[in-house]
C-alpha atoms as a PDB file:
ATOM      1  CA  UNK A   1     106.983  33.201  71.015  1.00  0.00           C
ATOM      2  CA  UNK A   2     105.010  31.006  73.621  1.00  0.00           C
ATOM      3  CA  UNK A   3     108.103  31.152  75.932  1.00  0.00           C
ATOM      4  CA  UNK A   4     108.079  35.130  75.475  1.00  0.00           C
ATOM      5  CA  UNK A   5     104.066  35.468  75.856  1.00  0.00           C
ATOM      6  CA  UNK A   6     103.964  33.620  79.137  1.00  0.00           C
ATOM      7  CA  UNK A   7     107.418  35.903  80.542  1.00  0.00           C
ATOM      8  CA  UNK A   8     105.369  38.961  79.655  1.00  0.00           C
ATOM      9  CA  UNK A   9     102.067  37.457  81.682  1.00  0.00           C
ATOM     10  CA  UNK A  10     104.421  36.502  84.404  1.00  0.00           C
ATOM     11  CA  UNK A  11     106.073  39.685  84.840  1.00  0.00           C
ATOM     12  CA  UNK A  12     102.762  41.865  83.956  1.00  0.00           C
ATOM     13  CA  UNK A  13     100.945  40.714  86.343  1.00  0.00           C
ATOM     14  CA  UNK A  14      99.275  37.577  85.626  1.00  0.00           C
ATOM     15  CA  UNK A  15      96.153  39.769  83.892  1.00  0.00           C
ATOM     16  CA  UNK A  16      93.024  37.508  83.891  1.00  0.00           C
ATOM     17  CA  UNK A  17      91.340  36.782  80.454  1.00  0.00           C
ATOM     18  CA  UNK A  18      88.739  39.293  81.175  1.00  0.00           C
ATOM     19  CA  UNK A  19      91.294  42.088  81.558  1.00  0.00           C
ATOM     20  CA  UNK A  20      92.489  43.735  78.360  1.00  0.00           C
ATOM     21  CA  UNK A  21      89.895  41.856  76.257  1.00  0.00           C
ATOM     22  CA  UNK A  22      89.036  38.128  74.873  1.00  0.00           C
ATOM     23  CA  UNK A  23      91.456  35.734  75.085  1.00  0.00           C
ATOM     24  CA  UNK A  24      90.461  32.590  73.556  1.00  0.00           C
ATOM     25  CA  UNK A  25      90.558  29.138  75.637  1.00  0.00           C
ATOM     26  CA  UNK A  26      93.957  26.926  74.976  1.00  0.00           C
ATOM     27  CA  UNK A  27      91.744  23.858  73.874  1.00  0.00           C
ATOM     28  CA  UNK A  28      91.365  26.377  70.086  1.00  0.00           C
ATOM     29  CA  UNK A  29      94.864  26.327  69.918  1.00  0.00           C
ATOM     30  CA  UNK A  30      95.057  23.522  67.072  1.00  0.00           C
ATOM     31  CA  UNK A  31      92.381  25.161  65.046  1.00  0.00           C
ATOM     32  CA  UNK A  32      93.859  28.722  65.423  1.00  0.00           C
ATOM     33  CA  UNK A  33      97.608  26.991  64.513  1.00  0.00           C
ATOM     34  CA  UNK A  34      96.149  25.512  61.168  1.00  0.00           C
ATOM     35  CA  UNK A  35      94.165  29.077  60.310  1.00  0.00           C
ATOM     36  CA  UNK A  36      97.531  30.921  61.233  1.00  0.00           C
ATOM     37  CA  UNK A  37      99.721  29.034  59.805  1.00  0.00           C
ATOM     38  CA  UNK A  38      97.691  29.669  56.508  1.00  0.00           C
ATOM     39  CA  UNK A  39      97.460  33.200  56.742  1.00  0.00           C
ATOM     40  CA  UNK A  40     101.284  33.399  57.771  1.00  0.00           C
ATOM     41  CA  UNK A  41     102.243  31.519  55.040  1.00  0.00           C
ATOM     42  CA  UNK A  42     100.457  33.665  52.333  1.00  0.00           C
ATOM     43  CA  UNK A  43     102.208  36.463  54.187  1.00  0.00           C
ATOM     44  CA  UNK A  44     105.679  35.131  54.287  1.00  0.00           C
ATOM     45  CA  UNK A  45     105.765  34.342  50.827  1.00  0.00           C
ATOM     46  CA  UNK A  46     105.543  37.812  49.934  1.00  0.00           C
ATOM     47  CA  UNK A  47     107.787  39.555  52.976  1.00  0.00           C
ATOM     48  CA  UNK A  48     110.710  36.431  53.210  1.00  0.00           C
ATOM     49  CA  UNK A  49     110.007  34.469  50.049  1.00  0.00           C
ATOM     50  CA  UNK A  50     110.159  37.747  47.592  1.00  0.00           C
ATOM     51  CA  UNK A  51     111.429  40.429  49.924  1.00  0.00           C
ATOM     52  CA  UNK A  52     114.020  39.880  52.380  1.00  0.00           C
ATOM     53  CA  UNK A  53     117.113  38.215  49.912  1.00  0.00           C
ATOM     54  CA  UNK A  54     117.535  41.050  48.097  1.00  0.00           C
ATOM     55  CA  UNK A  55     117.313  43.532  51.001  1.00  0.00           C
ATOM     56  CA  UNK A  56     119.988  40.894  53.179  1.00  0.00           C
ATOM     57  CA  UNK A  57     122.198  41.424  49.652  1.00  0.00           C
ATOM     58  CA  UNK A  58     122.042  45.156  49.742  1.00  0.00           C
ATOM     59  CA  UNK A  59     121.456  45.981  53.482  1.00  0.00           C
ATOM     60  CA  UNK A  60     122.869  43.223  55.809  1.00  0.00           C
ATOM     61  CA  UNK A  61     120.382  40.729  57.660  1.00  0.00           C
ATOM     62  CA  UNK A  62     120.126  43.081  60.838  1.00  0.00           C
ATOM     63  CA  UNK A  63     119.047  45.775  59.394  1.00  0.00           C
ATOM     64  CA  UNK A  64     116.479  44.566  56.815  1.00  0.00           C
ATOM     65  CA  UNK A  65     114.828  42.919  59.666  1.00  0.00           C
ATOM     66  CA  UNK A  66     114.472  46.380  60.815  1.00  0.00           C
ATOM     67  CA  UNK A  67     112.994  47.941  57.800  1.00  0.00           C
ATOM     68  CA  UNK A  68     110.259  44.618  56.724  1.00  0.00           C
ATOM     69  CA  UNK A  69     109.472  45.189  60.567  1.00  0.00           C
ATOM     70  CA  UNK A  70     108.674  48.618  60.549  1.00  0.00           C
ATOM     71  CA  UNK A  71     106.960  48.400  57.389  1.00  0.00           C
ATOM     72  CA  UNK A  72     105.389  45.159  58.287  1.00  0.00           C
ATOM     73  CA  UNK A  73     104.097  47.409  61.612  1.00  0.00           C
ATOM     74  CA  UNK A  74     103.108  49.985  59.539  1.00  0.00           C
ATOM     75  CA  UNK A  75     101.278  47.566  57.592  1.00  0.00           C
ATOM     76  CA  UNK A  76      99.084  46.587  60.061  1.00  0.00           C
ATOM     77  CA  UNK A  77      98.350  50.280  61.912  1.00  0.00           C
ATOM     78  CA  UNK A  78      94.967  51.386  60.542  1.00  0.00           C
ATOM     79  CA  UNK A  79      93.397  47.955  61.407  1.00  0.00           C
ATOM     80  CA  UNK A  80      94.365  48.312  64.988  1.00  0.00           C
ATOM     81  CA  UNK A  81      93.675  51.685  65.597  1.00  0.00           C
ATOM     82  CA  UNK A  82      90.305  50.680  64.206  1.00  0.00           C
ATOM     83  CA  UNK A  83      90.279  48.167  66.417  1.00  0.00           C
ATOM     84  CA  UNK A  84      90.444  50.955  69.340  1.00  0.00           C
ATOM     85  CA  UNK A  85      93.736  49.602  70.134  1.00  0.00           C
ATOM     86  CA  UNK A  86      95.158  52.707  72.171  1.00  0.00           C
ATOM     87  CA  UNK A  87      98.930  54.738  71.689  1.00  0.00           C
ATOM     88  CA  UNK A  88     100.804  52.611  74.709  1.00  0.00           C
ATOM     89  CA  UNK A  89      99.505  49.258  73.426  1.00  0.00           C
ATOM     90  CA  UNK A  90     100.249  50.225  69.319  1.00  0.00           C
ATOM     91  CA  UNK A  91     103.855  50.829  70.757  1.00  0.00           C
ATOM     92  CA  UNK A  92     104.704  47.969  72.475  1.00  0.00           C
ATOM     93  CA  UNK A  93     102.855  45.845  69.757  1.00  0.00           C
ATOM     94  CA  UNK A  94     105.164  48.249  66.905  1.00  0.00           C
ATOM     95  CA  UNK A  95     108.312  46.899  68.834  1.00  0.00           C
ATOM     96  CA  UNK A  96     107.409  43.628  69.147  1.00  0.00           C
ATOM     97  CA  UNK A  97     106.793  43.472  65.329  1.00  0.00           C
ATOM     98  CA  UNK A  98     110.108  44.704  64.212  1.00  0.00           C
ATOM     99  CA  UNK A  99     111.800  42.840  66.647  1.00  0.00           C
ATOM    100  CA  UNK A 100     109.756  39.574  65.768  1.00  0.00           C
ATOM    101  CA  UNK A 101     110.698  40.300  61.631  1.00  0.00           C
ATOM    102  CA  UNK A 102     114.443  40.691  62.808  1.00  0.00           C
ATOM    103  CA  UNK A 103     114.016  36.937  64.723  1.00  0.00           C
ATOM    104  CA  UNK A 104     112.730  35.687  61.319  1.00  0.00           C
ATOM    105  CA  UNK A 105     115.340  37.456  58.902  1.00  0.00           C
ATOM    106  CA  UNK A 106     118.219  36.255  61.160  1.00  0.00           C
ATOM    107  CA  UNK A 107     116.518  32.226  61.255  1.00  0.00           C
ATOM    108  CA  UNK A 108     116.607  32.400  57.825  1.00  0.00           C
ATOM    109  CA  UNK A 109     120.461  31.877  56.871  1.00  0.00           C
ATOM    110  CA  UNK A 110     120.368  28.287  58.311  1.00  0.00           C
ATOM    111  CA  UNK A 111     117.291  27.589  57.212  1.00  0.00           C
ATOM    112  CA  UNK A 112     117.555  27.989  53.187  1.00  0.00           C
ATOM    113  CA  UNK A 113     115.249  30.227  51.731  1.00  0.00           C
ATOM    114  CA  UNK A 114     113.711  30.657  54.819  1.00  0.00           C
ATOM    115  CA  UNK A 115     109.644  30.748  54.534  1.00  0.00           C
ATOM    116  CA  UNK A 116     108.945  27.831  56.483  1.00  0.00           C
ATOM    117  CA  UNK A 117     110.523  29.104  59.976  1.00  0.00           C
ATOM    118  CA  UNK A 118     109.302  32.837  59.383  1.00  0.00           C
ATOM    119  CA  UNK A 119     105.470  31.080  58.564  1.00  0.00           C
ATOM    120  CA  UNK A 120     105.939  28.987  61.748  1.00  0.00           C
ATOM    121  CA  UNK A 121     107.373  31.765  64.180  1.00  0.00           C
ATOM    122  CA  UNK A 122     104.377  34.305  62.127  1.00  0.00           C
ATOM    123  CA  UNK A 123     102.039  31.895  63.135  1.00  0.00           C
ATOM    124  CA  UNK A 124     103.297  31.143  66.645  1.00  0.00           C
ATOM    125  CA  UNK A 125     103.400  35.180  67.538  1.00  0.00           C
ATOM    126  CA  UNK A 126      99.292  34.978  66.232  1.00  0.00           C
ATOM    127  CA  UNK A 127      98.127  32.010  68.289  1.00  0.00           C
ATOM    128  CA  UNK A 128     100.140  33.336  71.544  1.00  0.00           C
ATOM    129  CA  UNK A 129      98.538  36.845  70.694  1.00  0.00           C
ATOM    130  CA  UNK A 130      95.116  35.210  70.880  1.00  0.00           C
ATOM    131  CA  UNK A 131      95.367  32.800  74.048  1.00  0.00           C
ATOM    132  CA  UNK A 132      98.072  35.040  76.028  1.00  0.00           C
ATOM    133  CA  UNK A 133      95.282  36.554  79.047  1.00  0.00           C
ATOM    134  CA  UNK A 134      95.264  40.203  79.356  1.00  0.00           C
ATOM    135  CA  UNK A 135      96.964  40.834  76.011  1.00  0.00           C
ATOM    136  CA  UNK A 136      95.094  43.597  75.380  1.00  0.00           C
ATOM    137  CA  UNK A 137      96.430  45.496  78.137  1.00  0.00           C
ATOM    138  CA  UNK A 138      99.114  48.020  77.352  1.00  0.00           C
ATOM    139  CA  UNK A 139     101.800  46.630  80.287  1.00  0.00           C
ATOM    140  CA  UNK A 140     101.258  43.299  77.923  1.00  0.00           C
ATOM    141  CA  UNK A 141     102.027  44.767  74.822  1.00  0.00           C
ATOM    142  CA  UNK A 142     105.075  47.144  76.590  1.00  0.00           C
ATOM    143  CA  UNK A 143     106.372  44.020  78.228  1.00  0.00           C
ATOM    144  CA  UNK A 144     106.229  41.874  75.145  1.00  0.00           C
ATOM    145  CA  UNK A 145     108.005  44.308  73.452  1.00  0.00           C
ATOM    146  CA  UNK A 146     110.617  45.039  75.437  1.00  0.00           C
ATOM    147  CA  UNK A 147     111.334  41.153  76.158  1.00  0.00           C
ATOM    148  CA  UNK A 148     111.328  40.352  72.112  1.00  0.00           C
ATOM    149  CA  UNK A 149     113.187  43.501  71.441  1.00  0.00           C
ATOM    150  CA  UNK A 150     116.087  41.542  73.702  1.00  0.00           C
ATOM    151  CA  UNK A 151     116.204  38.417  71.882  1.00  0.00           C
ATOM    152  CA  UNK A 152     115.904  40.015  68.627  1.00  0.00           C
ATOM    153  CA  UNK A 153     119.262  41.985  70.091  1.00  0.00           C
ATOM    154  CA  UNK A 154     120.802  39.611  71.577  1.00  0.00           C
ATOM    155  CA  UNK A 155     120.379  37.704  67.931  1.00  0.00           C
ATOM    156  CA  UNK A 156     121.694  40.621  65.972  1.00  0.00           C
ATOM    157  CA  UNK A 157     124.704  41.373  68.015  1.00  0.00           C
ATOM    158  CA  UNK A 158     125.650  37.213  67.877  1.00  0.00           C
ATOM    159  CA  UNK A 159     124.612  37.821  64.272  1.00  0.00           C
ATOM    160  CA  UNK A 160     127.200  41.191  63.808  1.00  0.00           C
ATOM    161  CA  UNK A 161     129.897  39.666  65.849  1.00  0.00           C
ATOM    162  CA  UNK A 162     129.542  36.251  64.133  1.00  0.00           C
ATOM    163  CA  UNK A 163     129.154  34.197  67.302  1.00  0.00           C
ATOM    164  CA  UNK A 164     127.501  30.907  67.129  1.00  0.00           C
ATOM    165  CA  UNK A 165     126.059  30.670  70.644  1.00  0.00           C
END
C-alpha cells in the first residue's frame, strides 16, 4: 500500500497536504499503525476470519475478493458521502477497495487462515490514506484506484493461470 500511495502522489501531481484536505504528519505514523491495526483486526475477523473460506469454497478466490470488496465498499458509502466525499473521489476510492479485498483474499492461501496479512495490508491502506498529501483529491483517489486495480489483476490472472511469479 505505501509503495502504491506514493505512485499515485507521484503521478497525480505531487498535491501538497493542504490540497484535497488534512493529511496528517509522518512522525503519527506509529500511533495511527497501532489504532489501525486494532480497528483492522476487529474488521478482518469478521470479513477473512468468518467470511471469505466459505465464499473461496463455493466461488473461487478471485471472485470472492470481488464480492467482500464491493460489499466491503458498500459498507463504508454513507459515512463518506457524509463526509462530503464527492462522486469522482467515491469511485476511485470504490475501486481501490475491491481491488485492495482481492490483494487480501489472494495473500491468504499461503498465509493459513489468513487474518493476520489482511489486518496488516487493512491497516497499511488506513495509515497511507491518512499521511498520503492531497488524498482527498479525486485524481488521488482515480489514480489509486486504477494503480491497485492492476496489482489486484495482475494477482488474479497469476492466481487463474496458477503462476508463481
Amino acid at each position: 500500500m505505501p509503495a502504491i500511495a506514493v505512485t499515485a502522489w507521484l503521478i497525480a501531481g505531487q498535491p501538497g497536504a493542504g490540497a484535497g484536505g488534512p493529511t496528517l504528519p509522518l512522525a503519527s505514523v506509529p500511533v495511527l499503525a497501532v489504532v489501525f491495526l486494532i480497528a483492522a483486526a476487529a474488521e478482518e475477523l469478521g470479513w477473512t476470519g468468518y467470511a471469505t473460506a466459505p465464499m473461496i469454497r463455493r466461488w473461487g478466490a478471485v471472485n470472492t475478493g470481488v464480492l467482500l470488496g464491493v460489499f466491503w465498499g458498500a459498507w463504508h458509502l454513507i459515512p463518506l458521502v457524509q463526509a462530503h466525499h464527492g462522486a469522482v473521489w467515491i469511485a476511485g476510492w470504490f475501486a481501490t477497495t475491491v481491488a485492495v479485498r482481492v490483494v487480501m483474499v489472494l495473500l491468504r492461501p499461503g498465509n493459513g487462515p489468513g487474518v493476520l496479512s489482511a489486518v496488516c495490508v487493512h491497516a497499511s491502506l488506513n495509515v497511507c490514506a491518512a499521511t498520503t498529501p492531497g488524498y482527498g483529491l479525486d485524481r488521488v483517489s482515480l489514480i489509486t484506484g486504477g494503480i491497485t486495480v492492476l496489482v489486484a489483476g495482475s494477482m488474479a490472472v497469476a492466481a487463474v493461470t496458477g503462476s508463481r511469479t
